[in-house]
Protein backbone atom coordinates (compact mmCIF):
# COMPACT_ATOMS: atom_id res chain seq x y z
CA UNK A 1 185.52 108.10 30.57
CA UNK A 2 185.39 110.79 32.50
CA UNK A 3 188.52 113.44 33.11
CA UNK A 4 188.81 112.50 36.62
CA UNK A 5 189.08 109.15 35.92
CA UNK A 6 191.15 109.72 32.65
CA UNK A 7 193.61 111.65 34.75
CA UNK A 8 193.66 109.21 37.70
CA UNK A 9 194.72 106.32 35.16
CA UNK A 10 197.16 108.60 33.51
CA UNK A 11 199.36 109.36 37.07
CA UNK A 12 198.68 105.36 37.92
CA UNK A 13 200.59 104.05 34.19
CA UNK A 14 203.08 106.71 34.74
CA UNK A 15 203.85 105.81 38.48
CA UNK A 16 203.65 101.56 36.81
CA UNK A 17 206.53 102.12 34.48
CA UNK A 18 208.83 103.71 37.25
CA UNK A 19 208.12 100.71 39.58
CA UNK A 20 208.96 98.50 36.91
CA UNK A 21 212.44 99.64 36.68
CA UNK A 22 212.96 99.90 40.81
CA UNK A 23 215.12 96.83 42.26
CA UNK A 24 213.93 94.42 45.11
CA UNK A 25 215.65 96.40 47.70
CA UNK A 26 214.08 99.55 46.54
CA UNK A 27 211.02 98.41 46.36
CA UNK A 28 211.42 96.41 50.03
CA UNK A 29 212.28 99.79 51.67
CA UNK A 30 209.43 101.35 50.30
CA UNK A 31 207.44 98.47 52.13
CA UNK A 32 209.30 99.37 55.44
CA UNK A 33 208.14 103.07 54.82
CA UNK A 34 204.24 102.22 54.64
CA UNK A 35 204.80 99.53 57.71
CA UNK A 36 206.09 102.28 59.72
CA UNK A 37 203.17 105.60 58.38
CA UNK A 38 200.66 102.85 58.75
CA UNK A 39 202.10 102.38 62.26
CA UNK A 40 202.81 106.05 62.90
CA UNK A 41 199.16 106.76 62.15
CA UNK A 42 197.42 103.99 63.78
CA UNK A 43 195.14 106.86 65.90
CA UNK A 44 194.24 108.54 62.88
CA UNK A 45 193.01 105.16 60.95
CA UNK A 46 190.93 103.70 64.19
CA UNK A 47 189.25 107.51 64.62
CA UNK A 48 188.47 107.31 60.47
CA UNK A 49 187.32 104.00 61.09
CA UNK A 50 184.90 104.45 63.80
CA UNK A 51 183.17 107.07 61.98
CA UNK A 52 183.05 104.70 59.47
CA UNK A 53 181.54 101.78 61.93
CA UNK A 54 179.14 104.85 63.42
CA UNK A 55 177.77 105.36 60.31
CA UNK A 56 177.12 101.87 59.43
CA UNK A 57 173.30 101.98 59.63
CA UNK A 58 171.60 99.04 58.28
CA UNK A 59 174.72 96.33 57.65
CA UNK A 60 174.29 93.54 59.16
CA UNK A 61 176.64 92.69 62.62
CA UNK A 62 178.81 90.16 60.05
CA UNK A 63 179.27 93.23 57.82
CA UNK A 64 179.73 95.84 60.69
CA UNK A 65 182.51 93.39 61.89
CA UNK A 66 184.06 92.83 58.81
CA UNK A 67 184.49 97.14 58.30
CA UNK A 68 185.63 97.58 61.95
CA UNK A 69 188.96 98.10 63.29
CA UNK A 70 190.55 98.16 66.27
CA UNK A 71 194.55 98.25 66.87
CA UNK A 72 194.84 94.57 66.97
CA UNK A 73 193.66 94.45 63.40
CA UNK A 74 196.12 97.89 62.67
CA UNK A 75 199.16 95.76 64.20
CA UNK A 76 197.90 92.78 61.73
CA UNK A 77 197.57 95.25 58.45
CA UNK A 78 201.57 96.47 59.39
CA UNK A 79 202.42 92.47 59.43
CA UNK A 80 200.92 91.72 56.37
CA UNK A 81 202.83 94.63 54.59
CA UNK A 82 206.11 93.06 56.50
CA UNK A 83 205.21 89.63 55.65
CA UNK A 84 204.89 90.49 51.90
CA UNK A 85 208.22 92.46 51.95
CA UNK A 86 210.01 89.70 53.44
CA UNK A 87 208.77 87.21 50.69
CA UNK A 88 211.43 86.43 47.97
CA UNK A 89 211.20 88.83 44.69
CA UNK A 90 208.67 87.64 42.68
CA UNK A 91 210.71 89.63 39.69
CA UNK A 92 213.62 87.35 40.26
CA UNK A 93 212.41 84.45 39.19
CA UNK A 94 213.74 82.97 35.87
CA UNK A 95 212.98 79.53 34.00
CA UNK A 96 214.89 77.86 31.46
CA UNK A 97 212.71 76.69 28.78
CA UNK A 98 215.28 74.86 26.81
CA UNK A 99 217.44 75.35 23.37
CA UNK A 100 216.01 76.57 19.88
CA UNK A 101 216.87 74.71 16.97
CA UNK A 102 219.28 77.01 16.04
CA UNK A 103 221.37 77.05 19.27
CA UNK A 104 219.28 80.15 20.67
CA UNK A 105 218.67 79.64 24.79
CA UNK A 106 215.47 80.23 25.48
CA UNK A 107 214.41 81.66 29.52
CA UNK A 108 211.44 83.22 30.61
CA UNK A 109 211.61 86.09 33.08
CA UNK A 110 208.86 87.34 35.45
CA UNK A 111 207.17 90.68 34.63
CA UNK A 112 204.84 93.03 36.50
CA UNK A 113 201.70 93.10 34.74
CA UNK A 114 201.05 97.11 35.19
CA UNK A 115 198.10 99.30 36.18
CA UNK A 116 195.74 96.84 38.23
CA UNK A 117 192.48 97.86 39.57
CA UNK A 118 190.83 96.51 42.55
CA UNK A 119 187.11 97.12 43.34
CA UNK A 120 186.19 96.08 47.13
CA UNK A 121 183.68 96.48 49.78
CA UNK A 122 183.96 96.75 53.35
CA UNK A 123 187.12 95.15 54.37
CA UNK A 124 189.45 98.61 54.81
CA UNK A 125 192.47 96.41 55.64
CA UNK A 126 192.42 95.17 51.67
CA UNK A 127 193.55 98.57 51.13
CA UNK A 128 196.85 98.30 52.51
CA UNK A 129 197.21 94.73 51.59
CA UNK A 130 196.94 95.45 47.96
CA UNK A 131 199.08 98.34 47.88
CA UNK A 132 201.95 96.04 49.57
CA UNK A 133 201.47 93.03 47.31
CA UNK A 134 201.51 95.59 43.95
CA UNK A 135 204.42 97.64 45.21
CA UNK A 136 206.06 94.12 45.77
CA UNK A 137 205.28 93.12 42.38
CA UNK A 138 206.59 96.50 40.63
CA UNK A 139 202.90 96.73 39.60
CA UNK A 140 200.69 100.26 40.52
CA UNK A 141 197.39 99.98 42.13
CA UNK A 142 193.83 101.65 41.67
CA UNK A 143 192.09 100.97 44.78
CA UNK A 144 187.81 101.76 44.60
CA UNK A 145 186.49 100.64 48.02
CA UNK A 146 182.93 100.65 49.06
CA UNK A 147 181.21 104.09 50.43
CA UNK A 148 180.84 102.10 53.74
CA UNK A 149 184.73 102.18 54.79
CA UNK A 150 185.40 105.44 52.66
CA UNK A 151 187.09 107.62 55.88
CA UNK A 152 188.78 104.24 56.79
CA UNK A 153 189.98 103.65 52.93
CA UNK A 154 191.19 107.63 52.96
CA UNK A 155 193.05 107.46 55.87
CA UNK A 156 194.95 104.08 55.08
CA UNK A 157 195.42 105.16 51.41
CA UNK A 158 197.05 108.52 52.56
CA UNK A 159 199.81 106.46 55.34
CA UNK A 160 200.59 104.33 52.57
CA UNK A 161 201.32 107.54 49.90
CA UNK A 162 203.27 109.38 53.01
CA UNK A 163 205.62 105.78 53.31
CA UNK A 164 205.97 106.14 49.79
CA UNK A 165 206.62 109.69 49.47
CA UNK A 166 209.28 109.16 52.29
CA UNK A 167 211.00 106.13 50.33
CA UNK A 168 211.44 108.38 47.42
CA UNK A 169 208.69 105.86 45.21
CA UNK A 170 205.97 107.45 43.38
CA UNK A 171 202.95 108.17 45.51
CA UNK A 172 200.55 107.40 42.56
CA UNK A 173 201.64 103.69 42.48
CA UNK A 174 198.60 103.82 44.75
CA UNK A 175 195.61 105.66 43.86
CA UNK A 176 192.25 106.08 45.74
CA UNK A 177 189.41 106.18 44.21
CA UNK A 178 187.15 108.16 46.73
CA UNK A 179 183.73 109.46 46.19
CA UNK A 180 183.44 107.34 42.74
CA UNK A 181 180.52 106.43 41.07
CA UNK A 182 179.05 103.43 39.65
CA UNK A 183 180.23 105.51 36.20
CA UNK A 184 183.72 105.35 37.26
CA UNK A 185 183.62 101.65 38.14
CA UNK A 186 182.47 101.37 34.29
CA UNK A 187 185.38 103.25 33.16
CA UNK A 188 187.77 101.28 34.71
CA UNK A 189 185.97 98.19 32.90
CA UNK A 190 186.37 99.65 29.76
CA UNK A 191 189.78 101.35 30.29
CA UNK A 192 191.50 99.20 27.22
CA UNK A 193 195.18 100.65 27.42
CA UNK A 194 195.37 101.95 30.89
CA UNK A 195 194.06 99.22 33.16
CA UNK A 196 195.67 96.01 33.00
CA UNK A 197 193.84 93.74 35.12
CA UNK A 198 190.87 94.50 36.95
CA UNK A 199 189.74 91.85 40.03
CA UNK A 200 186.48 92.57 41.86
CA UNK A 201 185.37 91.74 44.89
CA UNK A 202 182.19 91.97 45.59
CA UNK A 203 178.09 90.54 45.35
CA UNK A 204 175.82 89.73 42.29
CA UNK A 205 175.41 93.12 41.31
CA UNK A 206 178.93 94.00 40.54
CA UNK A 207 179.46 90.43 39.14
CA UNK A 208 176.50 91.48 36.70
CA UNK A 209 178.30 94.95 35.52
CA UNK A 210 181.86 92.95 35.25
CA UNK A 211 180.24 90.82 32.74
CA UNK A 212 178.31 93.55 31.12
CA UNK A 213 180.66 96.07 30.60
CA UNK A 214 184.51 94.70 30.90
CA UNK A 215 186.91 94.76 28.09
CA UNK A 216 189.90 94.68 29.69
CA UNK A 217 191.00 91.46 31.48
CA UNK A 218 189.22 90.65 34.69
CA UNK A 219 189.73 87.73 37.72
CA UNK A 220 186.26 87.70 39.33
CA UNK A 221 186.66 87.28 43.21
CA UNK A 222 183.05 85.71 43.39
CA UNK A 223 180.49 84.56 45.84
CA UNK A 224 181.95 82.11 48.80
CA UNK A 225 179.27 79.58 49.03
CA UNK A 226 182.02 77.43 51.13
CA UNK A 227 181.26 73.94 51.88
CA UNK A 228 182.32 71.24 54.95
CA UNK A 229 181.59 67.48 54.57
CA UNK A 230 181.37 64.83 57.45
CA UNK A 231 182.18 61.82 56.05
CA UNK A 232 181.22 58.33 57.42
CA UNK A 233 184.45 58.06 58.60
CA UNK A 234 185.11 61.39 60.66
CA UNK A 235 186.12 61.49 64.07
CA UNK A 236 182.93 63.39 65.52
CA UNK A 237 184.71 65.48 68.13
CA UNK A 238 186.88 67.07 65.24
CA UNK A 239 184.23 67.16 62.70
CA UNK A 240 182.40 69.28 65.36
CA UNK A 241 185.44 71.69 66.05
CA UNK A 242 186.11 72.43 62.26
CA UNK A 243 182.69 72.90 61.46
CA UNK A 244 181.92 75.45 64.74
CA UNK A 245 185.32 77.28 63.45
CA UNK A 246 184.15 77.31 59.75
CA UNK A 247 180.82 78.67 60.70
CA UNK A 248 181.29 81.10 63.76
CA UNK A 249 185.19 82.27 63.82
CA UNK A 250 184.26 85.31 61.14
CA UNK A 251 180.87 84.34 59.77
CA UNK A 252 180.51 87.75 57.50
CA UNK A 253 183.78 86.27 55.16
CA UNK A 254 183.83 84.73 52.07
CA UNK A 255 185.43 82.27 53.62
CA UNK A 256 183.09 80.84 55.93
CA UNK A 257 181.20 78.09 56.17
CA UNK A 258 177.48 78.30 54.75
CA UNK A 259 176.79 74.37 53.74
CA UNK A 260 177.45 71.87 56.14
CA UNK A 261 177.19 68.19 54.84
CA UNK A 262 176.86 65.39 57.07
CA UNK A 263 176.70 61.88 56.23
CA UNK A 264 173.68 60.08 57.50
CA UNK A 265 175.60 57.46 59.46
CA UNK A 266 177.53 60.42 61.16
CA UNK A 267 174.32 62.69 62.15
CA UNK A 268 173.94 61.09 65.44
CA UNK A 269 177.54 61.43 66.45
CA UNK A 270 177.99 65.03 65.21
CA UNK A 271 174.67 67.00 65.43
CA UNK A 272 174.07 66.43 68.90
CA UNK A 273 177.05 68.16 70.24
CA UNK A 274 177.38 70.97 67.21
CA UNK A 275 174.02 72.26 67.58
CA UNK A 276 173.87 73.44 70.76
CA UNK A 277 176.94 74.96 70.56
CA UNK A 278 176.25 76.92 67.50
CA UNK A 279 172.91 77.96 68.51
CA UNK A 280 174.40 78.92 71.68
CA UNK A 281 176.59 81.42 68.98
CA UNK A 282 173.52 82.85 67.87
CA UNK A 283 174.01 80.77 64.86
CA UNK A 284 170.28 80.34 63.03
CA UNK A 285 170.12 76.52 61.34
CA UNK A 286 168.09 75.56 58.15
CA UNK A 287 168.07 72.22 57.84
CA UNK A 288 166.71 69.00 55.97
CA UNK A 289 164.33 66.63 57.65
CA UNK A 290 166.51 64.29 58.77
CA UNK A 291 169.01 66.78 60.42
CA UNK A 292 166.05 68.58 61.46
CA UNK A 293 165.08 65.47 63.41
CA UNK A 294 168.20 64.60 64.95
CA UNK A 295 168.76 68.00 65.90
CA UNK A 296 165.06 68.55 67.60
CA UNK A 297 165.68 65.28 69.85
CA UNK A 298 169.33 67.05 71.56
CA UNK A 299 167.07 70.77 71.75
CA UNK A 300 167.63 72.53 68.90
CA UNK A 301 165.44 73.93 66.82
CA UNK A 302 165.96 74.66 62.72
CA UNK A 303 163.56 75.77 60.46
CA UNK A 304 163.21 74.07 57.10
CA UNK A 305 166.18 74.44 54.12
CA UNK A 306 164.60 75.54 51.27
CA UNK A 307 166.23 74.95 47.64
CA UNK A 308 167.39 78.80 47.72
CA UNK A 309 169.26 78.47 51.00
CA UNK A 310 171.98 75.64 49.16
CA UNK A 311 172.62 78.87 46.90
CA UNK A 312 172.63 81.29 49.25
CA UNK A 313 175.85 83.17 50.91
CA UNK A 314 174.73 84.46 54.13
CA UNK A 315 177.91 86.00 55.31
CA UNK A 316 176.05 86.04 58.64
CA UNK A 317 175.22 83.59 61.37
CA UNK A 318 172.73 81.38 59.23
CA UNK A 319 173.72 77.99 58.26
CA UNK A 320 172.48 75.31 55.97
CA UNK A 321 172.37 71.66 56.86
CA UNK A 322 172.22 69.18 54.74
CA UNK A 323 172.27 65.26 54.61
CA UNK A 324 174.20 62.89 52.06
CA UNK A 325 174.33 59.23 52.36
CA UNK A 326 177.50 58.77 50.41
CA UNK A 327 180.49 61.01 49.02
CA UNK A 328 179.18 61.32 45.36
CA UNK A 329 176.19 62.66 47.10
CA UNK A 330 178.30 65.51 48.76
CA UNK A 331 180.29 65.86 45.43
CA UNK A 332 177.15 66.26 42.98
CA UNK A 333 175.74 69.03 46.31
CA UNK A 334 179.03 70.92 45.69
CA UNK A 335 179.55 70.49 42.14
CA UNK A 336 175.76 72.02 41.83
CA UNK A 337 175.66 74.19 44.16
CA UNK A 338 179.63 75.32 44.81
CA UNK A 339 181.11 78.50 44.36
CA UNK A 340 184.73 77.66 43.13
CA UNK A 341 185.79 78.96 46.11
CA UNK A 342 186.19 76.63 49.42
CA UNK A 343 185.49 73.07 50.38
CA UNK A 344 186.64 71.35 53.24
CA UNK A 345 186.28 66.94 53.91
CA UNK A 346 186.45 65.17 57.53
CA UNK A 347 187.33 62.12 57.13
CA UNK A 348 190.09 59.29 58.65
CA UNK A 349 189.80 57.63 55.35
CA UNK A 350 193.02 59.01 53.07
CA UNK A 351 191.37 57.06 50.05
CA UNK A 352 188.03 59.18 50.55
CA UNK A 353 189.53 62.11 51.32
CA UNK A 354 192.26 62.09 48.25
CA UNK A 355 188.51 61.63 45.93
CA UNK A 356 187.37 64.38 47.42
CA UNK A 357 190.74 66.71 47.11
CA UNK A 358 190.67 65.42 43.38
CA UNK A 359 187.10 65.92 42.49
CA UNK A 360 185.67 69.10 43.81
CA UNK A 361 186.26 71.97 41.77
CA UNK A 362 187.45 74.89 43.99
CA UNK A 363 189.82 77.49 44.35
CA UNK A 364 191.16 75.54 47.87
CA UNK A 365 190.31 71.81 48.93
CA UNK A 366 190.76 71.14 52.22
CA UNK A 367 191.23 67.67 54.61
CA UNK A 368 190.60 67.55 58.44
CA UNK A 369 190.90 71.45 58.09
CA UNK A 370 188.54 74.55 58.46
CA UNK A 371 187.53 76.67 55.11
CA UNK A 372 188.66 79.54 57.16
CA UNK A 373 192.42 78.53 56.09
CA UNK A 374 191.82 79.37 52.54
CA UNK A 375 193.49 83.12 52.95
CA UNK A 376 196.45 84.54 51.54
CA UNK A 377 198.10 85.14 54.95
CA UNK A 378 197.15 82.21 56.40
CA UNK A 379 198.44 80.32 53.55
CA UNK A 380 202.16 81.78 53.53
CA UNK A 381 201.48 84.74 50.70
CA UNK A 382 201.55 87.39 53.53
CA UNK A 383 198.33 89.00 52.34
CA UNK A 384 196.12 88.73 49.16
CA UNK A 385 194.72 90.43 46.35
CA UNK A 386 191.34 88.05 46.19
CA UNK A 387 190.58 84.72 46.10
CA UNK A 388 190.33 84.29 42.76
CA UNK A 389 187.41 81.98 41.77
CA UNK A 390 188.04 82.47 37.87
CA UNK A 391 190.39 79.78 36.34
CA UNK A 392 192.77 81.86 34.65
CA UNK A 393 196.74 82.00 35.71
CA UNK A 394 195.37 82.44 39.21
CA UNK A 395 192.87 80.31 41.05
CA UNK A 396 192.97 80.93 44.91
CA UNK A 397 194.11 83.49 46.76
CA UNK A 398 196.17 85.96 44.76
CA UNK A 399 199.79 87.06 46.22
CA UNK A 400 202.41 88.90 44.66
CA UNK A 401 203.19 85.62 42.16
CA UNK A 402 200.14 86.27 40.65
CA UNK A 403 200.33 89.84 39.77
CA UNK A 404 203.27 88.99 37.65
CA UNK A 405 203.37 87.30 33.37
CA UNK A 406 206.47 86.10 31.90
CA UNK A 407 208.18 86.90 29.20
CA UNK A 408 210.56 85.54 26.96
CA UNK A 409 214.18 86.38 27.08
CA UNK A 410 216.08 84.81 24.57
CA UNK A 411 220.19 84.60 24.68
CA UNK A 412 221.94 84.37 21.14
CA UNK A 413 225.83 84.23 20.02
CA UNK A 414 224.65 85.74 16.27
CA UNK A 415 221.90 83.49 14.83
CA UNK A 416 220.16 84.79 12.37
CA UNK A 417 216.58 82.79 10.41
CA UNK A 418 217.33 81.26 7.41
């Protein structure tokens, strides 16, 4: 490891074990304080940020949109933060477990888990996010972004150390990791002892490295090969609104839509009507024969799916079409070709749809809803971590809950074990 990085995780533990000991109203004032720098230095972040977007030569537009901000996306970054301070205290929760066998009263209390390290591309607003959901959790916070949003990252990173500073918390409860190497990103793999948890975000390459080189505890965000399914018994006009939102609302997030499944009975209904409308989007369809064929006779054109484009997250305006003549048919497609991540069923049948919920195998099932719901704010946590696609004590989007263990706390009157 090198000394930079050495040093970096050094100030982070130190700054862990002082938020640990900081009550909820501490810690909720410190949120104020980065609300208001963040707000304070809105300018700052948006002329960071379009040096950022200037420089974004060869990213595709999904990509370009997902690293651009603009001060609606400021004012929702300064929400988030407010959202997660107004949550209740994840710290305050307490369980009984029950009574020993000596008369001991067992409880469980909720603990901040420490140093965790986040490793992220593109998406500069993660950057405040995680700091507020760590600070909320009494947990510090090594933040590695991509090279891509590095002025944006620098700028956000230093409002959030200035709120803070001004709070009186330790500024190194969140750390930057700017100008790091692939070297560093291996250190904080291997960083047994300093680094807690580490969660990436990111593509196949740092998926590969994660599994090569981690030894300390990691929740992979992975791929978001997200899924919607027409059923036979959808109501087309809806099926044809959650599927245009799933695809087009924010096509370069993990997220979105990249399979659509239709049921054959339901490809004359649907197909007509979506297809224009998402070509229309600038949305480019692959599709099987018979959507193909159904979709040439309303005008559209779509070249032919191959096997690689069911595997394939586009992040971009490509989708995949694909026809099923029953609901295993869509279940064995997702099961095979699923990410963990998101899956969405329209249906009016509550007996298909409760098969579906209880047989697909992902991070967020959805009925007569868009994939695009499966988000920490949008599902009451205020912001997220991650979407965590790794079954461990979090699956789903990760909020402050899930940066916290339990421990035991155990209440005697003088036992002692014979």
């Amino acid at each position: 490891m090198s000394t930079d990085v050495h040093a970096l995780l050094g100030r982070a533990r130190g700054a862990a074990r002082r938020l640990a000991r900081l009550s909820a109203e501490a810690r909720a004032a410190a949120l104020e304080a980065v609300a208001l720098a963040i707000e304070a230095r809105a300018a700052e972040i948006l002329a960071a940020n379009a040096e950022d977007v200037a420089a974004a030569e060869g990213l595709s537009g999904a990509l370009v949109d997902r690293l651009r901000l603009d001060a609606g996306r400021v004012a929702a970054m300064v929400r988030a933060v407010r959202e997660v301070k107004g949550q209740p205290d994840p710290l305050a929760a307490r369980r009984e477990v029950g009574v020993g066998r000596s008369g001991i009263r067992v409880t469980r209390r909720r603990v901040p888990l420490g140093v965790v390290a986040i490793v992220y591309e593109a998406r500069p607003n993660v950057t405040a996010e995680c700091a507020a959901l760590t600070l909320k959790s009494g947990n510090a916070v090594v933040l590695r972004g991509g090279k891509e949003a590095r002025r944006s990252n620098a700028a956000i990173g230093a409002a959030v150390q200035a709120g803070l500073r001004s709070a009186g918390v330790p500024e190194d409860a969140v750390v930057l990791m700017a100008d790091s190497t692939r070297e560093d990103v291996a250190a904080l793999l291997g960083a047994v002892g300093m680094v807690d948890l580490v969660i990436p975000r990111g593509g196949h390459g740092l998926m590969r490295m994660v599994d090569e080189l981690a030894k300390v505890p990691v929740i992979r965000h992975g791929q978001g090969i997200c899924h919607v399914y027409v059923d036979a018994a959808a109501d087309p006009k809806m099926a044809a609104e959650i599927a245009f939102n799933a695809k087009v609302q924010r096509p370069g997030v993990c997220n979105a839509m990249e399979t659509l499944l239709v049921h054959r009975s339901r490809l004359q209904d649907v197909l007509p009507v979506l297809g224009p409308r998402l070509v229309e989007a600038g949305v480019e369809l692959r599709a099987d024969e018979a959507a193909r064929t159904t979709l040439a006779a309303a005008g559209v054109e779509a070249a032919a799916a191959t096997l690689e484009d069911w595997d394939t997250e586009f992040l971009d305006l490509v989708l995949a079409v694909r026809t099923v003549d029953d609901l295993d048919a869509a279940l064995d497609h997702i099961d095979a070709h699923g990410t963990h991540h998101t899956a969405s069923i329209v249906t009016a049948d509550e007996g298909t749809a409760e098969r579906f919920l209880g047989a697909v195998d992902a991070s967020c099932v959805l009925w007569n809803a868009s994939t695009r719901f499966n988000d920490g704010g949008e599902l009451g946590l205020g912001a997220e971590m991650g979407i965590s696609t790794s079954k461990m004590h979090a699956y789903g989007p990760m909020g402050a809950l899930e940066l916290t263990a339990e421990k035991l706390v155990v209440y005697g009157q003088g036992q002692t074990r014979a």
